[in-house]
N, C-alpha and C. Protein backbone atom coordinates (compact mmCIF):
# COMPACT_ATOMS: atom_id res chain seq x y z
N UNK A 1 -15.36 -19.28 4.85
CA UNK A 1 -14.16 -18.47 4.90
C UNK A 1 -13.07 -19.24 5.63
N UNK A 2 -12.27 -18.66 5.24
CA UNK A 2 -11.05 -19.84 5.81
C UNK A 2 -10.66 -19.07 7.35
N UNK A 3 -9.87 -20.34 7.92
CA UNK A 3 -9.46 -20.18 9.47
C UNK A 3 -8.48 -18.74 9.50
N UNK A 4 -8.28 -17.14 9.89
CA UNK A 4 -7.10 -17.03 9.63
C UNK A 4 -5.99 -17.26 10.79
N UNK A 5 -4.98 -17.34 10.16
CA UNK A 5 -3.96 -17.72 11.27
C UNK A 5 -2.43 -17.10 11.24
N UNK A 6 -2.40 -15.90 10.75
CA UNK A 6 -1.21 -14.69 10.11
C UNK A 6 -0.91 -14.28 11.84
N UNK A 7 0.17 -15.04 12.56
CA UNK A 7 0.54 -14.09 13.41
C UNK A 7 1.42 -12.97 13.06
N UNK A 8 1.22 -12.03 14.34
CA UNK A 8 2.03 -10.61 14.31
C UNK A 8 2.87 -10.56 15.52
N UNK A 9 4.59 -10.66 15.13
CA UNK A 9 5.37 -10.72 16.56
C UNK A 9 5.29 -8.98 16.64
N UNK A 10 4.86 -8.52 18.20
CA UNK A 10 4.85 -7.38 18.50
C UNK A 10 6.01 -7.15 19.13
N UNK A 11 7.11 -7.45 18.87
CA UNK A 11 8.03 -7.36 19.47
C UNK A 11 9.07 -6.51 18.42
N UNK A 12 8.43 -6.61 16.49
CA UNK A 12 9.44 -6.08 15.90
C UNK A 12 8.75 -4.78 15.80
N UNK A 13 9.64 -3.59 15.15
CA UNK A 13 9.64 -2.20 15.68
C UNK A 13 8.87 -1.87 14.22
N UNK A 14 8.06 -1.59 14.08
CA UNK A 14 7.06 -1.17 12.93
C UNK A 14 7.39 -0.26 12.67
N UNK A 15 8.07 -0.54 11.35
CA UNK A 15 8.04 0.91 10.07
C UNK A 15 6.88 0.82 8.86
N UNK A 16 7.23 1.67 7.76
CA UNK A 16 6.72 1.56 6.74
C UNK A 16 7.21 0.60 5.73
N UNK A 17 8.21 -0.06 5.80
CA UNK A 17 8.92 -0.97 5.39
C UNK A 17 8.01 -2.19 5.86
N UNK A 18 8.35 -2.84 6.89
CA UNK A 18 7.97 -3.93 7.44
C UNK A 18 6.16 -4.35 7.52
N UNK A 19 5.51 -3.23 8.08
CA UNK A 19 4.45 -3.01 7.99
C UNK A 19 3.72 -3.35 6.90
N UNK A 20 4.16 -2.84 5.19
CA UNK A 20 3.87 -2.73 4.00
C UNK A 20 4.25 -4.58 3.87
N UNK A 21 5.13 -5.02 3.96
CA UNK A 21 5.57 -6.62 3.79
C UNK A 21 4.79 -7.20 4.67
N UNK A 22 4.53 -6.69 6.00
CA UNK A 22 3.16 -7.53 6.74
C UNK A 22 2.22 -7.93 6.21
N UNK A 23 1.55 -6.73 5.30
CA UNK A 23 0.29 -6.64 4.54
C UNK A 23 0.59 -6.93 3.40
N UNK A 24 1.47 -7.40 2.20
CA UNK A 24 1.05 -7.63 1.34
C UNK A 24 1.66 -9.06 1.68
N UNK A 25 2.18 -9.62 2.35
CA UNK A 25 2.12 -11.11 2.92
C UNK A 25 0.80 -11.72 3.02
N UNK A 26 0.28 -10.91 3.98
CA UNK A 26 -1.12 -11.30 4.29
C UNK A 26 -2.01 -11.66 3.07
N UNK A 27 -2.05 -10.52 2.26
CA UNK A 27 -2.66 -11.10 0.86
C UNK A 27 -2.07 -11.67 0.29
N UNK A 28 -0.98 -12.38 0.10
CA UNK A 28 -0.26 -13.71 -0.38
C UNK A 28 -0.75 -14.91 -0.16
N UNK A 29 -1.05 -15.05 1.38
CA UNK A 29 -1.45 -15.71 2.17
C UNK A 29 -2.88 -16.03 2.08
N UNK A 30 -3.56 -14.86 2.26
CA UNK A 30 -5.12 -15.32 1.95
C UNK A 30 -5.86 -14.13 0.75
N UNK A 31 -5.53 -15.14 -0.05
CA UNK A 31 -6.12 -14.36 -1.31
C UNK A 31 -7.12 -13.35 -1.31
N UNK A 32 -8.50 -14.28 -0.67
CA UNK A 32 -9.53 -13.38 -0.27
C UNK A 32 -9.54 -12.28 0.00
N UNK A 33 -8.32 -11.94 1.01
CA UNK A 33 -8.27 -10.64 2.19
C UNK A 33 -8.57 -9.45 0.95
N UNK A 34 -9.06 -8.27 1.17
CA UNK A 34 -8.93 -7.55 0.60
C UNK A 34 -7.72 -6.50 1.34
N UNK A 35 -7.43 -6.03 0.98
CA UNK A 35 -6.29 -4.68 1.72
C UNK A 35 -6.66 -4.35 2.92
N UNK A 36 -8.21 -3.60 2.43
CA UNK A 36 -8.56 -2.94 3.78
C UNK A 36 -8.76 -4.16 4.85
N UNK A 37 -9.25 -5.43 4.48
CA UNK A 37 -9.37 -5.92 5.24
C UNK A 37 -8.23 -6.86 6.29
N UNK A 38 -7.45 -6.60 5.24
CA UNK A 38 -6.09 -6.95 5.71
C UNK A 38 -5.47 -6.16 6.81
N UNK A 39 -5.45 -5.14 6.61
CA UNK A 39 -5.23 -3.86 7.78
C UNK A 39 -5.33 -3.90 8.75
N UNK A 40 -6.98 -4.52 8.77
CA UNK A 40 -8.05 -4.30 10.36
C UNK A 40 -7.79 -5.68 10.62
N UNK A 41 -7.47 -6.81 10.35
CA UNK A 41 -6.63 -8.02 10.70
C UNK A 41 -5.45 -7.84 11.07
N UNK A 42 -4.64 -7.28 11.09
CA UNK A 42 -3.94 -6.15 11.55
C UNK A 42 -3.54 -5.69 12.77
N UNK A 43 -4.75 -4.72 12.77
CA UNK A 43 -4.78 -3.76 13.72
C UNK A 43 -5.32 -4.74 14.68
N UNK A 44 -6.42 -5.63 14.62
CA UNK A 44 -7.05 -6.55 15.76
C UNK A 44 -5.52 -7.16 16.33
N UNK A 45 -4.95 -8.24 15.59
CA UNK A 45 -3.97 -9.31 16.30
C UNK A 45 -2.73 -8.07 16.62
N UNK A 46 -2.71 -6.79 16.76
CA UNK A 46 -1.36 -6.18 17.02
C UNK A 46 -2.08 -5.05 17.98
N UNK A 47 -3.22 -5.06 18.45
CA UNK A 47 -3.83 -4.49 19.56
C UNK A 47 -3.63 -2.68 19.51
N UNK A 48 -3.51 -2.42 17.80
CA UNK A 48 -3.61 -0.69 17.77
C UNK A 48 -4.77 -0.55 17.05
N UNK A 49 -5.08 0.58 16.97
CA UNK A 49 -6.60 1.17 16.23
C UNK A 49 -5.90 1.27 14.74
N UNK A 50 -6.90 1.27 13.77
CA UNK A 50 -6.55 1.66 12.50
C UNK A 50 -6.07 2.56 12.28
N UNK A 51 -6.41 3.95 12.60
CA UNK A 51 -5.84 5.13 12.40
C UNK A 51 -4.64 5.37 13.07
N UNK A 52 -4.14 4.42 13.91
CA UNK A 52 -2.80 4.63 14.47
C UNK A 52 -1.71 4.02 13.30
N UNK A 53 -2.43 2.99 12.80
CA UNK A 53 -1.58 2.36 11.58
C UNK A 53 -1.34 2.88 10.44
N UNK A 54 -1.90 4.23 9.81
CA UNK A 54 -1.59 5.48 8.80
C UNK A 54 -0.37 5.73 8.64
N UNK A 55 0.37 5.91 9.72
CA UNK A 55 1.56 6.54 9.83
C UNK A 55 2.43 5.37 9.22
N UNK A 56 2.30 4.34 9.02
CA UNK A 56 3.38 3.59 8.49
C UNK A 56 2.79 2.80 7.39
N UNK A 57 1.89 3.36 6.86
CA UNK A 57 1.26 3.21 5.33
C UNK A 57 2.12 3.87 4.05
N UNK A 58 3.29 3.60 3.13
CA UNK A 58 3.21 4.02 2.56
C UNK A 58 2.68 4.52 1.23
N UNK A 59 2.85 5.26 0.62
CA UNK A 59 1.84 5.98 -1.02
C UNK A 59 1.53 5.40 -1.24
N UNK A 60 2.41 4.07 -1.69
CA UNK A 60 1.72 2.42 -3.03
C UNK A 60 0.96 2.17 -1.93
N UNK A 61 0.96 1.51 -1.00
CA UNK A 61 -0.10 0.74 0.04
C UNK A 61 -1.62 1.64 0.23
N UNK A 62 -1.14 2.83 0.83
CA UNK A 62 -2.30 3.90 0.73
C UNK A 62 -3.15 3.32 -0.40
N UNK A 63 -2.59 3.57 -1.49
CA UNK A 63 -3.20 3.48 -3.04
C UNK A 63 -3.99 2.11 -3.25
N UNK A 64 -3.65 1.30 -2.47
CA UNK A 64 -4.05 -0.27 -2.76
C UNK A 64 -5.12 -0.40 -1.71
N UNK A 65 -4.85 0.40 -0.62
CA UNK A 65 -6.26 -0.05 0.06
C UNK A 65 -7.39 0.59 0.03
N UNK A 66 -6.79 1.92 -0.93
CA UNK A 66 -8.29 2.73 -1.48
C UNK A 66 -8.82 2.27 -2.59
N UNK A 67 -8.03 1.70 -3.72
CA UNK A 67 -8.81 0.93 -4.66
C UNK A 67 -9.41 -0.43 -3.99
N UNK A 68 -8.88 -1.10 -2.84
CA UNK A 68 -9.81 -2.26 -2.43
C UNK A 68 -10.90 -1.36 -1.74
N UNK A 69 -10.95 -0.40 -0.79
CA UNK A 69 -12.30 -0.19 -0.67
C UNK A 69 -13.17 0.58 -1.63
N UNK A 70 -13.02 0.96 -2.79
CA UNK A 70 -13.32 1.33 -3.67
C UNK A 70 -14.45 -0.19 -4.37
N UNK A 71 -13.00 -0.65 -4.60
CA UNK A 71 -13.69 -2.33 -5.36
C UNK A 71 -15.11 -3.03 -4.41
N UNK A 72 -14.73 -2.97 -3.12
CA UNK A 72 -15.60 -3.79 -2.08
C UNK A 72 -16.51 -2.63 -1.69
N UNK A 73 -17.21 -1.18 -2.51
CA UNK A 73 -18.12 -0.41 -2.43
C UNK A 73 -18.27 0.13 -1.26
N UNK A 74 -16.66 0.44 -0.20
CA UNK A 74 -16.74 1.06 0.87
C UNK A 74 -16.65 2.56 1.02
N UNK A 75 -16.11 2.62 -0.17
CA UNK A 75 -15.91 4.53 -0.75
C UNK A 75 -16.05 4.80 -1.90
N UNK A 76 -16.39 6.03 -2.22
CA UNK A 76 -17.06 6.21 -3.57
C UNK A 76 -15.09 6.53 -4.05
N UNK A 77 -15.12 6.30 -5.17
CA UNK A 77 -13.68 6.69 -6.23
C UNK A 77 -13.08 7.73 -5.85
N UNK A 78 -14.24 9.07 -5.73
CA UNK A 78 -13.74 10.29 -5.80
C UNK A 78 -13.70 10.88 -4.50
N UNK A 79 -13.31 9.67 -3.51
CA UNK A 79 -13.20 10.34 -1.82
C UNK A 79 -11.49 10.65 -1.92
N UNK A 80 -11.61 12.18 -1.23
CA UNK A 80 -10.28 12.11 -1.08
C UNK A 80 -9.64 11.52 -0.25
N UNK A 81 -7.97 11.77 -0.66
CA UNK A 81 -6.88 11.22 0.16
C UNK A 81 -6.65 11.51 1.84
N UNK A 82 -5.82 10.76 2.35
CA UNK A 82 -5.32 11.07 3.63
C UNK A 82 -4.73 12.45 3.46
N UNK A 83 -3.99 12.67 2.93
CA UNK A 83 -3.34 14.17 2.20
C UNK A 83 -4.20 15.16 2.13
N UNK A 84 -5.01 14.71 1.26
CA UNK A 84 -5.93 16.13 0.99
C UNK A 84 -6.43 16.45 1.90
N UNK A 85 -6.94 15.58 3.03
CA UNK A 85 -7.56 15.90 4.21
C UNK A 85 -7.19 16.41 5.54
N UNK A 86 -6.16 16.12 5.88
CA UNK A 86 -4.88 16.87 6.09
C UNK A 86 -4.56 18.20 5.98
C-alpha cells in the first residue's frame, strides 16, 4: 500500500463545500482509497471522530460513501440512510 501523505490544514473552517473537495481530492490522489476510507483518513489527520464529520457530508458524498461501503461488503445495500435514521 502506498505511503499516505494528504495533509489537512486545520486551520481552514470546514463546510460541506470544502470538506466534499477534501475527499474527493483524496481519491484523486490515491486511487485505492475507497470513500469510506477516505473519511476515516480524515477524521485521523484532522483529530475529529467520524460521526462529527456527518454534518458536512453532503447528499452526493453521503451517496458515494455508502455505495463504497456497500462495494467493500461493509453494509448490506438495503441499510438505511443517515435520514431515515434520524
Amino acid at each position: 500500500m502506498k505511503e499516505f501523505d494528504y495533509s489537512i490544514d486545520k486551520s481552514v473552517f470546514l463546510s460541506k463545500s470544502n470538506f466534499s473537495e477534501y475527499i474527493e481530492n483524496m481519491i484523486l490522489k490515491y486511487p485505492h482509497l475507497t470513500y469510506f476510507d477516505a473519511i476515516l483518513k480524515f477524521s485521523d489527520e484532522s483529530d475529529k471522530e467520524p460521526i462529527e464529520l456527518v454534518q458536512y457530508m453532503s447528499d452526493v458524498l453521503l451517496a458515494k460513501v455508502k455505495q463504497s461501503a456497500v462495494e467493500s461488503d461493509l453494509i448490506q445495500s438495503n441499510t438505511p440512510t443517515f435520514e431515515e435514521l434520524l
